[in-house]
N, C-alpha and C. Protein backbone atom coordinates (compact mmCIF):
# COMPACT_ATOMS: atom_id res chain seq x y z
N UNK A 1 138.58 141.19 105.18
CA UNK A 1 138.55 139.79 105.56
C UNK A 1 139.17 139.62 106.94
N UNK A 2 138.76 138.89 107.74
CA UNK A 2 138.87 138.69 109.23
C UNK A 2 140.17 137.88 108.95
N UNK A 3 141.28 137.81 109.96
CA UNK A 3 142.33 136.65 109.66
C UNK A 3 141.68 135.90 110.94
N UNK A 4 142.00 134.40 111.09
CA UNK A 4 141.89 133.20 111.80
C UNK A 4 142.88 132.94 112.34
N UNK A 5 143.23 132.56 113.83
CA UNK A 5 144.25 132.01 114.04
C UNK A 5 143.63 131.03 115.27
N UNK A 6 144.23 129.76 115.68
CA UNK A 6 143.88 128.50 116.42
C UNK A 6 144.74 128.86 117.49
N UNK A 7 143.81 128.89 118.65
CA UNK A 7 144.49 128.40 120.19
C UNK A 7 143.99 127.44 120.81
N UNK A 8 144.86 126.42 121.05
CA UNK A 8 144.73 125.63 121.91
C UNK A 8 145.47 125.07 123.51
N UNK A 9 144.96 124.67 124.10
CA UNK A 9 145.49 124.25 125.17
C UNK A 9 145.38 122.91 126.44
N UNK A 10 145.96 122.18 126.65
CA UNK A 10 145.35 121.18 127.58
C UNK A 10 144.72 121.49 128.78
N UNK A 11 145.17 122.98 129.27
CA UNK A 11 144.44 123.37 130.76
C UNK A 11 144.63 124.99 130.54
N UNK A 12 143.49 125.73 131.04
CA UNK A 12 143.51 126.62 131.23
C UNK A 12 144.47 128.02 131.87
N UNK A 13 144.89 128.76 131.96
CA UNK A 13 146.08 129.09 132.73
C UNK A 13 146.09 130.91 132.24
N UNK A 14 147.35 131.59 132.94
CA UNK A 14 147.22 132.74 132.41
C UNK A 14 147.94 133.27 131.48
N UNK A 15 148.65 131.78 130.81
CA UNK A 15 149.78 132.29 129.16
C UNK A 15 148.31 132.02 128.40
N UNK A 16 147.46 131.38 128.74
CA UNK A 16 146.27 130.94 126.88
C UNK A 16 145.40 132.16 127.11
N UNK A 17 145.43 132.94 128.15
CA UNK A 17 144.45 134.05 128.53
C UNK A 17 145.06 135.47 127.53
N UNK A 18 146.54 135.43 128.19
CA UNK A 18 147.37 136.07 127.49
C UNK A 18 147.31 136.09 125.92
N UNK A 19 147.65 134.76 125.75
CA UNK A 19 147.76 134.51 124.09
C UNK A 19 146.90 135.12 123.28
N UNK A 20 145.62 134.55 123.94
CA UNK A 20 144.18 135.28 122.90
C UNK A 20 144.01 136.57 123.05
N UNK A 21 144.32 136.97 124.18
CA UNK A 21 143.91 138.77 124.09
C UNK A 21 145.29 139.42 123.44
N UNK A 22 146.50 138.93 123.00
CA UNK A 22 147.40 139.09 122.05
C UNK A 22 147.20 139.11 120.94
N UNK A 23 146.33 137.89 120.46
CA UNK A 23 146.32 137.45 118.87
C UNK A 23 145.01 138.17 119.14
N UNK A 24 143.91 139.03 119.41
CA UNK A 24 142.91 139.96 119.22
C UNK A 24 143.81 141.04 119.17
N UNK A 25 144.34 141.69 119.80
CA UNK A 25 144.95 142.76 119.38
C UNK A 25 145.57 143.02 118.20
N UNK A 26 145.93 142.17 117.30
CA UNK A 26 147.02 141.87 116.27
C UNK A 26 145.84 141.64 115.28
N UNK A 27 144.58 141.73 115.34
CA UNK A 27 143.43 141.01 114.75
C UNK A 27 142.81 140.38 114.04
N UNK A 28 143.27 139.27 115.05
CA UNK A 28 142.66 138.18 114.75
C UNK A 28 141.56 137.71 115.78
N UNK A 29 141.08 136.92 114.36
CA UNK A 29 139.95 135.89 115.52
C UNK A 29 140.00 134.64 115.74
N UNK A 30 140.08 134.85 117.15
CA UNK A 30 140.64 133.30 117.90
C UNK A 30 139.79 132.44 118.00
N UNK A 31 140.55 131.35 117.38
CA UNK A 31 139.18 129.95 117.07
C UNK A 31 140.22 128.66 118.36
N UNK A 32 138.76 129.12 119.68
CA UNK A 32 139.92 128.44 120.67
C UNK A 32 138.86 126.52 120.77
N UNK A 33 140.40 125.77 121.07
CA UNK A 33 140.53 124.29 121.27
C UNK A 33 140.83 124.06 123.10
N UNK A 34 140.26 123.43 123.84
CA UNK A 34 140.21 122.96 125.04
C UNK A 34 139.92 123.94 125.93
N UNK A 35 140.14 123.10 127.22
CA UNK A 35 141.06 122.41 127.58
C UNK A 35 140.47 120.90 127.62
N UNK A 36 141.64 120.47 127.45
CA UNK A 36 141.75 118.45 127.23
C UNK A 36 142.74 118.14 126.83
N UNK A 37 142.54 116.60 127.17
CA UNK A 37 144.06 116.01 126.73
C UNK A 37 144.88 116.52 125.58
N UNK A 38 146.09 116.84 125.96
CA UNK A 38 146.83 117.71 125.07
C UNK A 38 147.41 117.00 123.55
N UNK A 39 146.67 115.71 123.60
CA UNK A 39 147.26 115.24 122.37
C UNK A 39 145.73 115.61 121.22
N UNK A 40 144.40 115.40 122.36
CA UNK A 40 143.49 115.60 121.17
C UNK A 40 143.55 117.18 121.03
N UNK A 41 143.62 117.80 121.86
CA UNK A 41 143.52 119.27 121.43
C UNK A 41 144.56 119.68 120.35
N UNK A 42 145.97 119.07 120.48
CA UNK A 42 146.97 119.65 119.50
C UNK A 42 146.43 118.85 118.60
N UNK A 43 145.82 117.57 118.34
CA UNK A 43 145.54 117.38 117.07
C UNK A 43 144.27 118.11 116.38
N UNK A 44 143.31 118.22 116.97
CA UNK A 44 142.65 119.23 116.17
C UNK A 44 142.82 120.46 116.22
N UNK A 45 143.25 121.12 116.39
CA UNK A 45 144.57 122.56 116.26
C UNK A 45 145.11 122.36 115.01
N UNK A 46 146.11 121.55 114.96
CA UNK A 46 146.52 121.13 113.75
C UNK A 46 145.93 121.31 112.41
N UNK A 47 145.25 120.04 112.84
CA UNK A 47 144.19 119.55 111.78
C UNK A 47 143.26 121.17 111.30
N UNK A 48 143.06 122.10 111.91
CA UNK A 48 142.18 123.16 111.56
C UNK A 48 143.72 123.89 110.83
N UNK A 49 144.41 124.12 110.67
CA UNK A 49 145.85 124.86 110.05
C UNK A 49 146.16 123.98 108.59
N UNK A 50 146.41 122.41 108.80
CA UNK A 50 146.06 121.56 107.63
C UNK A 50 144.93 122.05 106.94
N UNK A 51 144.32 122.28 106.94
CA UNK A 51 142.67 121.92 106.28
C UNK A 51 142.71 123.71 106.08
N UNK A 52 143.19 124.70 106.15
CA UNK A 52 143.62 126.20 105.84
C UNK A 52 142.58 126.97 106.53
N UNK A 53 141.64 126.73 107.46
CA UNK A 53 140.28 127.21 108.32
C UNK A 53 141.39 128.31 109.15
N UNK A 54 142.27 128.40 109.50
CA UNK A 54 143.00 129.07 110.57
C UNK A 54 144.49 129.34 109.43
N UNK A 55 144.60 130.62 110.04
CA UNK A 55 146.42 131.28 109.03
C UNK A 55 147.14 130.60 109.80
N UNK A 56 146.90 130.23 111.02
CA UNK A 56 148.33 129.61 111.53
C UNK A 56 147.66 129.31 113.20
N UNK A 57 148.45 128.22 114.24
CA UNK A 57 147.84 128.03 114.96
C UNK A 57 148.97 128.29 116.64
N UNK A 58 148.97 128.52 117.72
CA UNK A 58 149.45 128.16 118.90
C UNK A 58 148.98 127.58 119.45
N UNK A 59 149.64 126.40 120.19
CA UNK A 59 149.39 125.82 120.77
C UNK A 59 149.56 125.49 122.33
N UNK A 60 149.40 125.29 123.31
CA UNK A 60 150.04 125.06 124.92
C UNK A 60 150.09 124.25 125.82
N UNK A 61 151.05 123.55 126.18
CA UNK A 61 151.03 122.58 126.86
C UNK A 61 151.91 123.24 128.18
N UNK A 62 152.10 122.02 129.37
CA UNK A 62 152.56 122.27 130.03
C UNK A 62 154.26 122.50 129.88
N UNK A 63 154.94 121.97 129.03
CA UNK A 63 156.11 121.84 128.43
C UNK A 63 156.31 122.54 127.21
N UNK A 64 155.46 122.08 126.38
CA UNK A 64 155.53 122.82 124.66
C UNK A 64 155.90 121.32 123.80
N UNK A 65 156.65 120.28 125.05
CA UNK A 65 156.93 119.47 123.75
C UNK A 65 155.93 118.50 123.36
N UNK A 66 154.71 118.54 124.08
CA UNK A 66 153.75 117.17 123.81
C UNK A 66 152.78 118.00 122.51
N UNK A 67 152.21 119.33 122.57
CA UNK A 67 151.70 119.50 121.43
C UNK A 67 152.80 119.67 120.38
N UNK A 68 153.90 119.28 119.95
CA UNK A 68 154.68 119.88 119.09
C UNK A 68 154.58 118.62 118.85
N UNK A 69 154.78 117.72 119.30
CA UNK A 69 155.16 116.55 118.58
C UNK A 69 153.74 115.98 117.79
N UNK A 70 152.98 115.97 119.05
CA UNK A 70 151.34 115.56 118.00
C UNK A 70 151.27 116.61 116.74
N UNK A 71 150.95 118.14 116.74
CA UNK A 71 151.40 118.74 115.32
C UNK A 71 152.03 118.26 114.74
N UNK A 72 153.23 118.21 114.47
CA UNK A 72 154.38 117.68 113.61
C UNK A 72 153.97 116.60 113.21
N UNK A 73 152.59 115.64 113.66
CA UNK A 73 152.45 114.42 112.73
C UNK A 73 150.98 114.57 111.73
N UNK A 74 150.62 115.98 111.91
CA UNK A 74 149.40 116.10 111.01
C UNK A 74 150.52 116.28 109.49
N UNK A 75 149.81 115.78 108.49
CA UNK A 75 150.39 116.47 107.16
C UNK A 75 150.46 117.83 106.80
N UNK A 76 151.59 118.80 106.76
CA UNK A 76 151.34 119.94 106.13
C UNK A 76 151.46 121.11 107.12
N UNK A 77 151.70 120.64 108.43
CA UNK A 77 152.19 121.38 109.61
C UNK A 77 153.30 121.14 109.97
N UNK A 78 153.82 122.03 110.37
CA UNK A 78 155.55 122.60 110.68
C UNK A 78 155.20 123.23 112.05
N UNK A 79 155.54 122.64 112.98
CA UNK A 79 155.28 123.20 113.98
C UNK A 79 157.06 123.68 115.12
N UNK A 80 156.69 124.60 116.17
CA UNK A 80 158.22 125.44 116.43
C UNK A 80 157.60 125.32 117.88
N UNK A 81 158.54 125.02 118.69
CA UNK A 81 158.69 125.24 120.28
C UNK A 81 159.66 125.91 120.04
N UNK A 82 159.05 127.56 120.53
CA UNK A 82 159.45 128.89 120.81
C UNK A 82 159.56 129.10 122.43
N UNK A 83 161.02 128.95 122.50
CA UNK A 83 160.87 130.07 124.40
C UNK A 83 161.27 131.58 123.61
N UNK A 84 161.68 132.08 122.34
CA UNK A 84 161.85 133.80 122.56
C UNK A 84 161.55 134.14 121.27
N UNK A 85 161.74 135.24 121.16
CA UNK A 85 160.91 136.04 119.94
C UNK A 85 162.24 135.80 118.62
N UNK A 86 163.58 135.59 118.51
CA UNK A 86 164.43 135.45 117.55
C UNK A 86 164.21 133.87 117.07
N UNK A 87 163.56 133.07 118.17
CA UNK A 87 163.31 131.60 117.80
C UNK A 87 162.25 131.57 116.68
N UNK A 88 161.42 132.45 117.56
CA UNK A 88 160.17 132.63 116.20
C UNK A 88 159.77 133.34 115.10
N UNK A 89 160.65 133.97 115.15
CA UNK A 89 160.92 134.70 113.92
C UNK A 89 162.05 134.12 112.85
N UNK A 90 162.34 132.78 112.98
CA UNK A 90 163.50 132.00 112.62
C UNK A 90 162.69 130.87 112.30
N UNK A 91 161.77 130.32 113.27
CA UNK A 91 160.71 129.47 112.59
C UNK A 91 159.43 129.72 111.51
N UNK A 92 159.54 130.96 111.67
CA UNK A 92 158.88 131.01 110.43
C UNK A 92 159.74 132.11 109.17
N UNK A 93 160.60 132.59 109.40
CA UNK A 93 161.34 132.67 108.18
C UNK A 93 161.95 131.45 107.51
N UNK A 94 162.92 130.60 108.30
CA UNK A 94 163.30 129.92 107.53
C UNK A 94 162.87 128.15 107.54
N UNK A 95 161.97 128.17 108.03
CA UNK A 95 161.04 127.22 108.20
C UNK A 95 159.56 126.83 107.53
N UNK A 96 159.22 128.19 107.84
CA UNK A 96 157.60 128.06 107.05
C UNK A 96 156.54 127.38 107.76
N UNK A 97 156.99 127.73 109.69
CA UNK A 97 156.23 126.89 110.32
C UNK A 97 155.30 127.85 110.50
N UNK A 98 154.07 126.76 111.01
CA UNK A 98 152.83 127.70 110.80
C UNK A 98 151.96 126.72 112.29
N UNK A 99 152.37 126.57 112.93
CA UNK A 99 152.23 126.43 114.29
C UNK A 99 153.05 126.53 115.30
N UNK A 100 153.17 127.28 116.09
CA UNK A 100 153.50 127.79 117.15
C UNK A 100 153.64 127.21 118.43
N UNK A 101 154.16 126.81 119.45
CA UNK A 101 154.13 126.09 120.44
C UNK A 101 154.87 126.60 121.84
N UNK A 102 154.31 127.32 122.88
CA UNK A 102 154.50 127.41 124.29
C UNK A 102 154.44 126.84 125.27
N UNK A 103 155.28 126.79 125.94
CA UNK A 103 155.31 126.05 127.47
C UNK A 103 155.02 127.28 128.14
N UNK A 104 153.77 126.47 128.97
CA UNK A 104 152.87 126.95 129.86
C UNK A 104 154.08 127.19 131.40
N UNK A 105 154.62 126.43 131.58
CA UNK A 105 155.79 126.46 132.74
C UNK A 105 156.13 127.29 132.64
N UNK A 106 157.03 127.74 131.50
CA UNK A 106 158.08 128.33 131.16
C UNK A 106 157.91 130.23 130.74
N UNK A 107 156.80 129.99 130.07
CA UNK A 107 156.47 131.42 129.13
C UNK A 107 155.34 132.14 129.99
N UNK A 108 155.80 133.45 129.98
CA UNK A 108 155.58 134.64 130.84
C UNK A 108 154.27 135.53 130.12
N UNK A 109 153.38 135.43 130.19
CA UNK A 109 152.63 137.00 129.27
C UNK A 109 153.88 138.16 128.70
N UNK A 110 154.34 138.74 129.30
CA UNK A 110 155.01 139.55 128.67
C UNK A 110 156.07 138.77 127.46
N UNK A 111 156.85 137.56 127.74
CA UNK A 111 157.68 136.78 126.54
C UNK A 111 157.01 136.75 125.62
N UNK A 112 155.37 136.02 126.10
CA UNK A 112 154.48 135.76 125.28
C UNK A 112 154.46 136.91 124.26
N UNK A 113 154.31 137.93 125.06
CA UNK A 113 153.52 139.09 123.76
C UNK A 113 154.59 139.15 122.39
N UNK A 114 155.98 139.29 123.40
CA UNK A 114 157.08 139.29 122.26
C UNK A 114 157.36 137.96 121.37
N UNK A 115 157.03 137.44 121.78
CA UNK A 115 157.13 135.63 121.09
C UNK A 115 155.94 135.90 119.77
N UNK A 116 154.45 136.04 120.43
CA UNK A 116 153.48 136.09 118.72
C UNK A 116 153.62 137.29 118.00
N UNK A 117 154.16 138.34 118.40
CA UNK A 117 154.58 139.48 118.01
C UNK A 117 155.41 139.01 117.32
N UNK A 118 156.60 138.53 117.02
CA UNK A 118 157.55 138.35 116.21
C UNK A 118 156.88 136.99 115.11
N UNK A 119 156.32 136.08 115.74
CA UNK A 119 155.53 135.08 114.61
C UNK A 119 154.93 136.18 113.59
N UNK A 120 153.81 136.65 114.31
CA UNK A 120 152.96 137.39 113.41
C UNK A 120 153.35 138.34 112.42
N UNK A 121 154.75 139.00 112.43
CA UNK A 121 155.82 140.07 111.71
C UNK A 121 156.23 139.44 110.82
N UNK A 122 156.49 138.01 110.99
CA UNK A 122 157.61 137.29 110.25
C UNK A 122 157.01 136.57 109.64
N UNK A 123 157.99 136.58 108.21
CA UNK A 123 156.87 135.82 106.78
C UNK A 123 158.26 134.94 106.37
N UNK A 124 157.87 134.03 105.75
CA UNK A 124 158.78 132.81 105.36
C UNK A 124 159.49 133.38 103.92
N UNK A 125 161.11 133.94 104.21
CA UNK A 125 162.08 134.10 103.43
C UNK A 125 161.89 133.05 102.25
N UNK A 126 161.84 132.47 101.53
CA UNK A 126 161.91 131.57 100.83
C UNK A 126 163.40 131.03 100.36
N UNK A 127 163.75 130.33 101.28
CA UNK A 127 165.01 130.79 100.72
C UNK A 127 165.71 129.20 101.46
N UNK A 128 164.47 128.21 101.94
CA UNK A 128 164.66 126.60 102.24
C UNK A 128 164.09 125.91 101.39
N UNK A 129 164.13 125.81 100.29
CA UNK A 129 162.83 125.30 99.31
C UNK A 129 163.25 123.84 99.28
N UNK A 130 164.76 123.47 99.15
CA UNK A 130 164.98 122.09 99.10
C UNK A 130 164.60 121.59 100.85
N UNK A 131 164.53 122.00 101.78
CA UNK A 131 164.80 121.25 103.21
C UNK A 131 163.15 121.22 103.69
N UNK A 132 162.29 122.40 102.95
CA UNK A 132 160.57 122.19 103.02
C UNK A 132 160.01 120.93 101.74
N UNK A 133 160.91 120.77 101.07
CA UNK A 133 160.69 119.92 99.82
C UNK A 133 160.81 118.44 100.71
N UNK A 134 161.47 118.40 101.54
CA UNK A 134 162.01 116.92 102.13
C UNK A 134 160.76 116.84 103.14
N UNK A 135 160.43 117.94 103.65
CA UNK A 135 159.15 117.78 104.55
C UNK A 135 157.85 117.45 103.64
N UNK A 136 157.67 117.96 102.38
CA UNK A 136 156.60 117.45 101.92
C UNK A 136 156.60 116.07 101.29
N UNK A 137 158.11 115.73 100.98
CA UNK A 137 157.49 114.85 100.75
C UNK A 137 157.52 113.31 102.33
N UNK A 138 158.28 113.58 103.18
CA UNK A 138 158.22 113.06 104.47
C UNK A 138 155.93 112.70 104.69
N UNK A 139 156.01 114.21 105.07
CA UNK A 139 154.07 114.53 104.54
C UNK A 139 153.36 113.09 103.73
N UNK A 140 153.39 113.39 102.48
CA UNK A 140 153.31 112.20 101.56
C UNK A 140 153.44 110.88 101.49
N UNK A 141 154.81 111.01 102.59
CA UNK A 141 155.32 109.24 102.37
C UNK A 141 155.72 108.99 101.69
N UNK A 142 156.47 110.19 100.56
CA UNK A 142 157.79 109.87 99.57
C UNK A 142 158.78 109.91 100.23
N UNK A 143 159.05 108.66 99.20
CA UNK A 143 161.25 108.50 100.14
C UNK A 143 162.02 109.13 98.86
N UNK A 144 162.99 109.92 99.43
CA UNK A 144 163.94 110.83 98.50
C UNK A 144 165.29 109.16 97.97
């Protein structure tokens, strides 16, 4: 079975060039989003990770924080602005995030490689069940 993973980006550049010939090496197949406004692209990014079409998604903006925040409002996405590889391996151990988020400014091809390299290694400890419990039901629109 092929794994799926979502790239997106508002503008073209040489971290989303990077990214995909990363997440092919690691192999996967890259189901790429833009370039365009970085709120519709992170939302359908998202939305393809919600809906389980993609194992997990990155995303890129010029900052990292404008697709993180549009993710973070699809249901069922946990999304991580990663500058290093212990960040992301921390967002998805003890998080269970399953979108990914780079600043295009900031992140290098080489950080890069070590940044999805450590996503892609790292599997969710289970070991937040009450603090992912508050996110689903946040998700939902249950009040605790």
């Amino acid at each position: 079975m092929t794994r799926r993973a979502a790239l997106g980006a508002d503008d073209h550049g040489p971290l989303v060039d990077a990214v995909a010939g990363i997440l092919a090496e690691l192999g996967y197949e890259v189901v790429r989003a833009g370039p365009g406004p970085w709120g519709s692209v992170a939302r359908a990014t998202a939305e393809r990770v919600a809906a389980g079409d993609v194992s997990f998604a990155v995303l890129c903006c010029w900052t990292g924080t404008g697709v993180s925040i549009v993710a973070n409002k699809v249901a069922g996405v946990r999304a991580a602005l990663c500058v290093d590889a212990p960040t992301a391996a921390g967002a998805r151990a003890w998080n269970d995030a399953n979108v990914l988020c780079l600043s295009m400014r900031l992140t290098t091809p080489h950080v890069a490689k070590e940044i999805v390299a450590a996503w892609v290694e790292t599997a969710y400890a289970a070991s937040e069940g009450e603090s992912l419990a508050c996110i689903a039901d946040l998700d939902a629109g249950r009040v605790r």
